[in-house]
PDB file of N, CA and C in Angstrom:
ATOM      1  N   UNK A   1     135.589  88.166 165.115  1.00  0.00           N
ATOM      2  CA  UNK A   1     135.898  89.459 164.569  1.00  0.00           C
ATOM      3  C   UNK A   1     137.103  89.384 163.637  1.00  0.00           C
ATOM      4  N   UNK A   2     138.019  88.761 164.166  1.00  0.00           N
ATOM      5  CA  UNK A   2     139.398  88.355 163.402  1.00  0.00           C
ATOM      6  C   UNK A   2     138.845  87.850 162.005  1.00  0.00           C
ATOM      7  N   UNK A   3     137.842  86.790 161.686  1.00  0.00           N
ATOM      8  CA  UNK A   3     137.387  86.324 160.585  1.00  0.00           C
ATOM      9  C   UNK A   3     136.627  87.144 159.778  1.00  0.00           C
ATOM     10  N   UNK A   4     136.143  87.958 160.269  1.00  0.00           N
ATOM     11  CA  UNK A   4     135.587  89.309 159.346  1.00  0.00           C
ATOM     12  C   UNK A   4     136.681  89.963 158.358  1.00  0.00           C
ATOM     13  N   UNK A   5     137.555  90.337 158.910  1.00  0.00           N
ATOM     14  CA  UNK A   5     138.531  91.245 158.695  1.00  0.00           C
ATOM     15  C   UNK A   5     139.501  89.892 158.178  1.00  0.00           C
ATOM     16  N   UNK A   6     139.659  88.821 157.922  1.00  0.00           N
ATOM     17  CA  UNK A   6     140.826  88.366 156.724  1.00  0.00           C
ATOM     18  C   UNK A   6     139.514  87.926 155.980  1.00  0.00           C
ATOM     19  N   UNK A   7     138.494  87.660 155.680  1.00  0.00           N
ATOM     20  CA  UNK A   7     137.073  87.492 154.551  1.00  0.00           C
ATOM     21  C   UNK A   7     137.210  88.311 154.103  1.00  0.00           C
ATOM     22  N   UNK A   8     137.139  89.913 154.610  1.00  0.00           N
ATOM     23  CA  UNK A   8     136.884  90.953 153.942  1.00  0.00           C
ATOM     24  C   UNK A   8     138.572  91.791 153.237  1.00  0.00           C
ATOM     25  N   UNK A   9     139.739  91.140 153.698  1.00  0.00           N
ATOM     26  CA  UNK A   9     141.132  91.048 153.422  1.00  0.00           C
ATOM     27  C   UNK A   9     140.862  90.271 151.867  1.00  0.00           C
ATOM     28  N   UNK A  10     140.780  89.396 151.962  1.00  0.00           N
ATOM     29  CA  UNK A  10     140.584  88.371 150.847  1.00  0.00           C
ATOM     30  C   UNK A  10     139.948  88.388 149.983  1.00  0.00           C
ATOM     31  N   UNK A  11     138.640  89.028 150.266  1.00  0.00           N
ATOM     32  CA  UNK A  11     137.902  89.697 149.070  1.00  0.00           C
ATOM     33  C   UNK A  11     138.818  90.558 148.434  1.00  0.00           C
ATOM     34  N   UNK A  12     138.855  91.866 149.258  1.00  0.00           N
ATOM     35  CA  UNK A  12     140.205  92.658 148.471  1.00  0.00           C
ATOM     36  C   UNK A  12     141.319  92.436 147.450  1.00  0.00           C
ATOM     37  N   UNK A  13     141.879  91.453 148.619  1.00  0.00           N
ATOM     38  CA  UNK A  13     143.654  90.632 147.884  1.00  0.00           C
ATOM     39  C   UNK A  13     142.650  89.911 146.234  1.00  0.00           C
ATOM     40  N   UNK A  14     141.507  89.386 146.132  1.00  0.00           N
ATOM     41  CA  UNK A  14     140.561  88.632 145.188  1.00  0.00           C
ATOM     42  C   UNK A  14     140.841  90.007 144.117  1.00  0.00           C
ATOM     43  N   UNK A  15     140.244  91.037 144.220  1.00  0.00           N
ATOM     44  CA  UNK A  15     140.137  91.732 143.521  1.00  0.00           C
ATOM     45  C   UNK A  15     140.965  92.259 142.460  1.00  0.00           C
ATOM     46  N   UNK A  16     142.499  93.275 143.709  1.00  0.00           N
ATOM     47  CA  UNK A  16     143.074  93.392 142.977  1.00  0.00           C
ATOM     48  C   UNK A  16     144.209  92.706 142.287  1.00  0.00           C
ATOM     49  N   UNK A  17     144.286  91.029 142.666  1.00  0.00           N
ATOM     50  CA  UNK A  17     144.736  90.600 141.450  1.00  0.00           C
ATOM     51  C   UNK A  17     144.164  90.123 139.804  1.00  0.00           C
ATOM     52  N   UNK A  18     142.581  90.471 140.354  1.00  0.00           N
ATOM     53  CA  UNK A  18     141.900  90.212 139.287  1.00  0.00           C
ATOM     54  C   UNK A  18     142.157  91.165 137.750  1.00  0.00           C
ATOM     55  N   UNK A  19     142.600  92.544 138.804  1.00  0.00           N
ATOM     56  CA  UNK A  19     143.083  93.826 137.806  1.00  0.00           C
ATOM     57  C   UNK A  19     141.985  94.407 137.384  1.00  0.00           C
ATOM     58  N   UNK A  20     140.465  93.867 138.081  1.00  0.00           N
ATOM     59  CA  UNK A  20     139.277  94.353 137.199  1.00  0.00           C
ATOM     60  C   UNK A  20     139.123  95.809 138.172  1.00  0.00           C
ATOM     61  N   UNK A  21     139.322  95.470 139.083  1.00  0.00           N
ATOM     62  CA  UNK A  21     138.316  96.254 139.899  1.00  0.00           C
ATOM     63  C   UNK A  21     138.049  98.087 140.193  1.00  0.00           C
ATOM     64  N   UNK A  22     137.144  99.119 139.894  1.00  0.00           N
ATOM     65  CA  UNK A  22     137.007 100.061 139.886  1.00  0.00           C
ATOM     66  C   UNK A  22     137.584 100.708 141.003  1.00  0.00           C
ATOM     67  N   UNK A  23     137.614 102.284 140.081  1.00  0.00           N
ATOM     68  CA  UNK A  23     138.331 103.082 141.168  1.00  0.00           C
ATOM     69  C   UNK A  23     137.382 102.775 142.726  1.00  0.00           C
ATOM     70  N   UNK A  24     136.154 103.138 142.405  1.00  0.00           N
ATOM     71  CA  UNK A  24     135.674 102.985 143.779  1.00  0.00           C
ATOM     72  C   UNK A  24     135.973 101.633 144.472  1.00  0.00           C
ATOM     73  N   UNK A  25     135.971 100.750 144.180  1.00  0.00           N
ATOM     74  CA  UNK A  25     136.137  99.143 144.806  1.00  0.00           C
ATOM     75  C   UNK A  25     137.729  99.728 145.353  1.00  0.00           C
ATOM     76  N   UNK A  26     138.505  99.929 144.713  1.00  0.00           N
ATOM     77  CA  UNK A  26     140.056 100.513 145.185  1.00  0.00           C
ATOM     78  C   UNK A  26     140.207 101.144 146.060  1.00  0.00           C
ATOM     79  N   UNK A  27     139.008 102.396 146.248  1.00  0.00           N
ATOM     80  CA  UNK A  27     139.310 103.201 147.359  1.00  0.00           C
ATOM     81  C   UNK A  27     138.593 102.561 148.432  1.00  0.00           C
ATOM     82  N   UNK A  28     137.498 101.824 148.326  1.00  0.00           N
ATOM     83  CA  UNK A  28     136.700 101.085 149.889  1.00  0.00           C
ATOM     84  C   UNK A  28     137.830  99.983 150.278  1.00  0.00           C
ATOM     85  N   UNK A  29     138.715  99.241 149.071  1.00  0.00           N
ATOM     86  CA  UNK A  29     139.816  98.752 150.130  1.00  0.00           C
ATOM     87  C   UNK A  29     141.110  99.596 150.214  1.00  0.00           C
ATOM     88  N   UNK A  30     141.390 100.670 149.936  1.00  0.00           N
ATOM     89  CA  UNK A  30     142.738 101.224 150.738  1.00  0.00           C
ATOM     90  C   UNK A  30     141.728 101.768 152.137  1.00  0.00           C
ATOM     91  N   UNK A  31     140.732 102.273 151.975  1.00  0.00           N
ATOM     92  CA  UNK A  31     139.876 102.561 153.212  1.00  0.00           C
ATOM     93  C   UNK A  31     139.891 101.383 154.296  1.00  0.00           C
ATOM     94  N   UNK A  32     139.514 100.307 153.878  1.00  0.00           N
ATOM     95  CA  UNK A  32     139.502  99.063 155.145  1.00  0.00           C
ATOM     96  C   UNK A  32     140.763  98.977 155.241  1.00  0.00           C
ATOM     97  N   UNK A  33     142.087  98.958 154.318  1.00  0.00           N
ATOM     98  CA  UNK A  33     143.442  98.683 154.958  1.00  0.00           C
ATOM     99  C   UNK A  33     144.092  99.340 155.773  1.00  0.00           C
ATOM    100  N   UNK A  34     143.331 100.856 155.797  1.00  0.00           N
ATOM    101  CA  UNK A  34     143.465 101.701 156.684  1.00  0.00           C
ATOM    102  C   UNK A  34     142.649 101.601 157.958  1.00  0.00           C
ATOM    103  N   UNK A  35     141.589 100.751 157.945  1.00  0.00           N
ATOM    104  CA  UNK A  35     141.124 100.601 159.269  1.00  0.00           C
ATOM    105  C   UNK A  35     141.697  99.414 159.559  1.00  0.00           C
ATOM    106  N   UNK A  36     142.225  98.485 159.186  1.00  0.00           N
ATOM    107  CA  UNK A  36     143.222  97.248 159.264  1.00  0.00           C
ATOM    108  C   UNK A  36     143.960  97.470 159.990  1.00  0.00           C
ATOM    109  N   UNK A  37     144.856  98.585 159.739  1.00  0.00           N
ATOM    110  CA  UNK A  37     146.210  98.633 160.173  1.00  0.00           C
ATOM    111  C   UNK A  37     145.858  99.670 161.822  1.00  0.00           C
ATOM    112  N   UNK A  38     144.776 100.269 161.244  1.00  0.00           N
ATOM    113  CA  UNK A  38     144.488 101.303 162.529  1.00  0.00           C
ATOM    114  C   UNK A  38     144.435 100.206 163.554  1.00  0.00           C
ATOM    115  N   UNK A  39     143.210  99.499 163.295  1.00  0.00           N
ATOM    116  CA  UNK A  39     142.569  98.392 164.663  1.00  0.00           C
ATOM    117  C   UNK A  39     143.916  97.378 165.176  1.00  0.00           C
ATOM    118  N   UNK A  40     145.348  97.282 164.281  1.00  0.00           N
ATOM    119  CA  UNK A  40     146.029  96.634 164.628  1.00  0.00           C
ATOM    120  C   UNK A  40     146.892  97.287 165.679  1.00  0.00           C
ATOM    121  N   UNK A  41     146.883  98.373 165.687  1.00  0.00           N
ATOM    122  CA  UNK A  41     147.941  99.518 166.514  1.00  0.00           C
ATOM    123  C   UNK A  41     146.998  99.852 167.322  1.00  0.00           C
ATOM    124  N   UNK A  42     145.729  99.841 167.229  1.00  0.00           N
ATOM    125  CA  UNK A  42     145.427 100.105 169.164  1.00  0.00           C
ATOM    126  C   UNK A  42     144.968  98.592 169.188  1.00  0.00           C
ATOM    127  N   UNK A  43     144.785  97.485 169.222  1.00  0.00           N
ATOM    128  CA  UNK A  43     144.667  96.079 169.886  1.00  0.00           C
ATOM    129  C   UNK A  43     146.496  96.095 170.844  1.00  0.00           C
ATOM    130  N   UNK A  44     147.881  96.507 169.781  1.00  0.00           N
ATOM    131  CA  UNK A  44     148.576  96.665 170.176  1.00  0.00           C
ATOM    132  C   UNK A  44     149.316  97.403 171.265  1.00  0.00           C
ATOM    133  N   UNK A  45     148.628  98.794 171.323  1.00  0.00           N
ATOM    134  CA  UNK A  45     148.738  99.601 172.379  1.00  0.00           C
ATOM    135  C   UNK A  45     147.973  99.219 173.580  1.00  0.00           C
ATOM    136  N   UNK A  46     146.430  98.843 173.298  1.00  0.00           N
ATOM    137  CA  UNK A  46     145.949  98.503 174.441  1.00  0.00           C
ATOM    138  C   UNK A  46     146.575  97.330 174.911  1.00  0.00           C
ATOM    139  N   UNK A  47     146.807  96.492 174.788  1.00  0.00           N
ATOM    140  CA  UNK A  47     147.834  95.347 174.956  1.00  0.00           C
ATOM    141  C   UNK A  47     148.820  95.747 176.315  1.00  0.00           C
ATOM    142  N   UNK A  48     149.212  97.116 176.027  1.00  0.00           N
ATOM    143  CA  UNK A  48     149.966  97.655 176.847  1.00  0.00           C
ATOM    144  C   UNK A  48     149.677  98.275 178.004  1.00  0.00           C
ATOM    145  N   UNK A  49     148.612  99.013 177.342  1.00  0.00           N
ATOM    146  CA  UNK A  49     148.544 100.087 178.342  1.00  0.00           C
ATOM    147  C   UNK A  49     147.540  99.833 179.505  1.00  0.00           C
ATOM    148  N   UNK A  50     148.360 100.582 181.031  1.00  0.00           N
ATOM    149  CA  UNK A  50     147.806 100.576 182.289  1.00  0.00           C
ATOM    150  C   UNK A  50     146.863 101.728 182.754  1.00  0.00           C
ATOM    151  N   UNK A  51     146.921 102.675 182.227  1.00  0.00           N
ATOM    152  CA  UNK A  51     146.170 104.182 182.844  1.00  0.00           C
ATOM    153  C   UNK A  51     144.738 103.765 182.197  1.00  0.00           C
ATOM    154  N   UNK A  52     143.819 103.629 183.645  1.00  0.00           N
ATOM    155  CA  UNK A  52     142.882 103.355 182.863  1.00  0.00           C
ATOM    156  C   UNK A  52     141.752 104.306 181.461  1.00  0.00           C
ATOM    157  N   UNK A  53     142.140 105.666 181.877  1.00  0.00           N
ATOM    158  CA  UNK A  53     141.782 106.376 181.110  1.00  0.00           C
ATOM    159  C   UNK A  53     141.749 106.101 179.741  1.00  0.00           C
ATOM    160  N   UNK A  54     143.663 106.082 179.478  1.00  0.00           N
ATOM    161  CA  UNK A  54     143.838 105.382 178.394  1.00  0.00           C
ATOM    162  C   UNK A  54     143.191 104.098 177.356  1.00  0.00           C
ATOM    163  N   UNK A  55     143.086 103.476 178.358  1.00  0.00           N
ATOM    164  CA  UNK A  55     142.738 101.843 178.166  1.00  0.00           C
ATOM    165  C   UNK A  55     141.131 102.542 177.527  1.00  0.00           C
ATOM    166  N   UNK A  56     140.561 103.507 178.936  1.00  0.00           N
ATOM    167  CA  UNK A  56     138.711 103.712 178.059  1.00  0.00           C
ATOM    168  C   UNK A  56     138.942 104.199 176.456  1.00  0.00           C
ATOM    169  N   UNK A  57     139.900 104.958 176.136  1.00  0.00           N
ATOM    170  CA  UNK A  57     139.994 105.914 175.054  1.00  0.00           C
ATOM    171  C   UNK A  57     140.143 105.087 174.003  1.00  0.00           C
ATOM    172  N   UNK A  58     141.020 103.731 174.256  1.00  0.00           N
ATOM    173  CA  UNK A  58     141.977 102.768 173.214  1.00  0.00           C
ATOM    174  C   UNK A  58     140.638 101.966 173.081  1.00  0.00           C
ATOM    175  N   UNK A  59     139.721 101.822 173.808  1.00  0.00           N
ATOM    176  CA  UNK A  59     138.394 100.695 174.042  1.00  0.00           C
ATOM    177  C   UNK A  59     137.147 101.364 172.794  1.00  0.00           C
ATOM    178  N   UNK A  60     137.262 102.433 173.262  1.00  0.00           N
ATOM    179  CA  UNK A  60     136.290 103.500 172.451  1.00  0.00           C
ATOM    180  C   UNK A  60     136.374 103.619 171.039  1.00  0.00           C
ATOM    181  N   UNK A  61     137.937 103.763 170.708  1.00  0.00           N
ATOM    182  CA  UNK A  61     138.283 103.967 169.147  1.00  0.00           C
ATOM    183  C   UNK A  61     138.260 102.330 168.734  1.00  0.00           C
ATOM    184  N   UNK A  62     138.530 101.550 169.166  1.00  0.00           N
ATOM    185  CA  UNK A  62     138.754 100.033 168.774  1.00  0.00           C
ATOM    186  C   UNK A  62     136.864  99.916 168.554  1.00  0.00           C
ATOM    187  N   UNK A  63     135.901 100.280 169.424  1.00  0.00           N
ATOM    188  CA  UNK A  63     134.789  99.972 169.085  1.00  0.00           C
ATOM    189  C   UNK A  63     134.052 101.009 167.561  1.00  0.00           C
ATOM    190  N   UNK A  64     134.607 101.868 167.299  1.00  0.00           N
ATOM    191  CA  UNK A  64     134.354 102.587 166.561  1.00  0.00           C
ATOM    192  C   UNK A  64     134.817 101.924 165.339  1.00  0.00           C
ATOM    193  N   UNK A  65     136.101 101.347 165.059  1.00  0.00           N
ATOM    194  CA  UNK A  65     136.781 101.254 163.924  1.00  0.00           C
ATOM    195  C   UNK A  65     135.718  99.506 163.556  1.00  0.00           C
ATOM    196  N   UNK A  66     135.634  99.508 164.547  1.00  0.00           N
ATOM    197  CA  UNK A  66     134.556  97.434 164.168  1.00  0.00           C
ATOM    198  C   UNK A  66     133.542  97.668 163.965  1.00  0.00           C
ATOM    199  N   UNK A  67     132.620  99.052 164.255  1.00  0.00           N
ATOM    200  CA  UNK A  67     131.225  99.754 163.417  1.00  0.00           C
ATOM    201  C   UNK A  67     131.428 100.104 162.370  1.00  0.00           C
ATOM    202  N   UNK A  68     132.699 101.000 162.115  1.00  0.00           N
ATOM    203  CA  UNK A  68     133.113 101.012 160.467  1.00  0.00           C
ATOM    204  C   UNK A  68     133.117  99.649 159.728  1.00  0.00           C
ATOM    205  N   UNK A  69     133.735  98.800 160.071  1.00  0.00           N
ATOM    206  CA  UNK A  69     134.184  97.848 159.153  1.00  0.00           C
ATOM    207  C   UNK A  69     132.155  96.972 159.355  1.00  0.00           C
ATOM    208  N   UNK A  70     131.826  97.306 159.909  1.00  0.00           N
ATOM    209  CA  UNK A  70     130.613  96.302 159.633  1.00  0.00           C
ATOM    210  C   UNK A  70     130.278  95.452 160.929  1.00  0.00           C
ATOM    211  N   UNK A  71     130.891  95.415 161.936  1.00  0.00           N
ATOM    212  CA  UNK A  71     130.532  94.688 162.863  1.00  0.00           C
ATOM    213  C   UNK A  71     129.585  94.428 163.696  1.00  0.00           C
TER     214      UNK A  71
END
């Protein structure tokens, strides 16, 4: 899963130093950097957290954000 997400990082980082790339290509990656950074802050929280409730809720959105990205 980790290798999805720096492939699909790298495509991105590919792009916009290319300087070519359209508004839309721009907004599908500030969109994945935003699910980037999301999936990084609950891997992080769940990391933490004991209530299992919590843990289902942090499990739920983490599976949601890896259907977005393509998983």
């Amino acid at each position: 899963m980790e290798e999805v997400f720096e492939r699909q990082q790298a495509a991105a980082d590919a792009r916009a130093n290319r300087g070519t790339s359209s508004a839309a290509e721009r907004a599908r990656s500030g969109a994945f950097e935003s699910l980037r950074l999301s999936r990084a802050r609950i891997l992080d929280q769940l990391s933490r957290a004991t209530n299992p409730a919590h843990r289902k809720m942090l499990e739920s959105a983490l599976q949601s954000i890896n259907i977005k990205c393509g998983e």
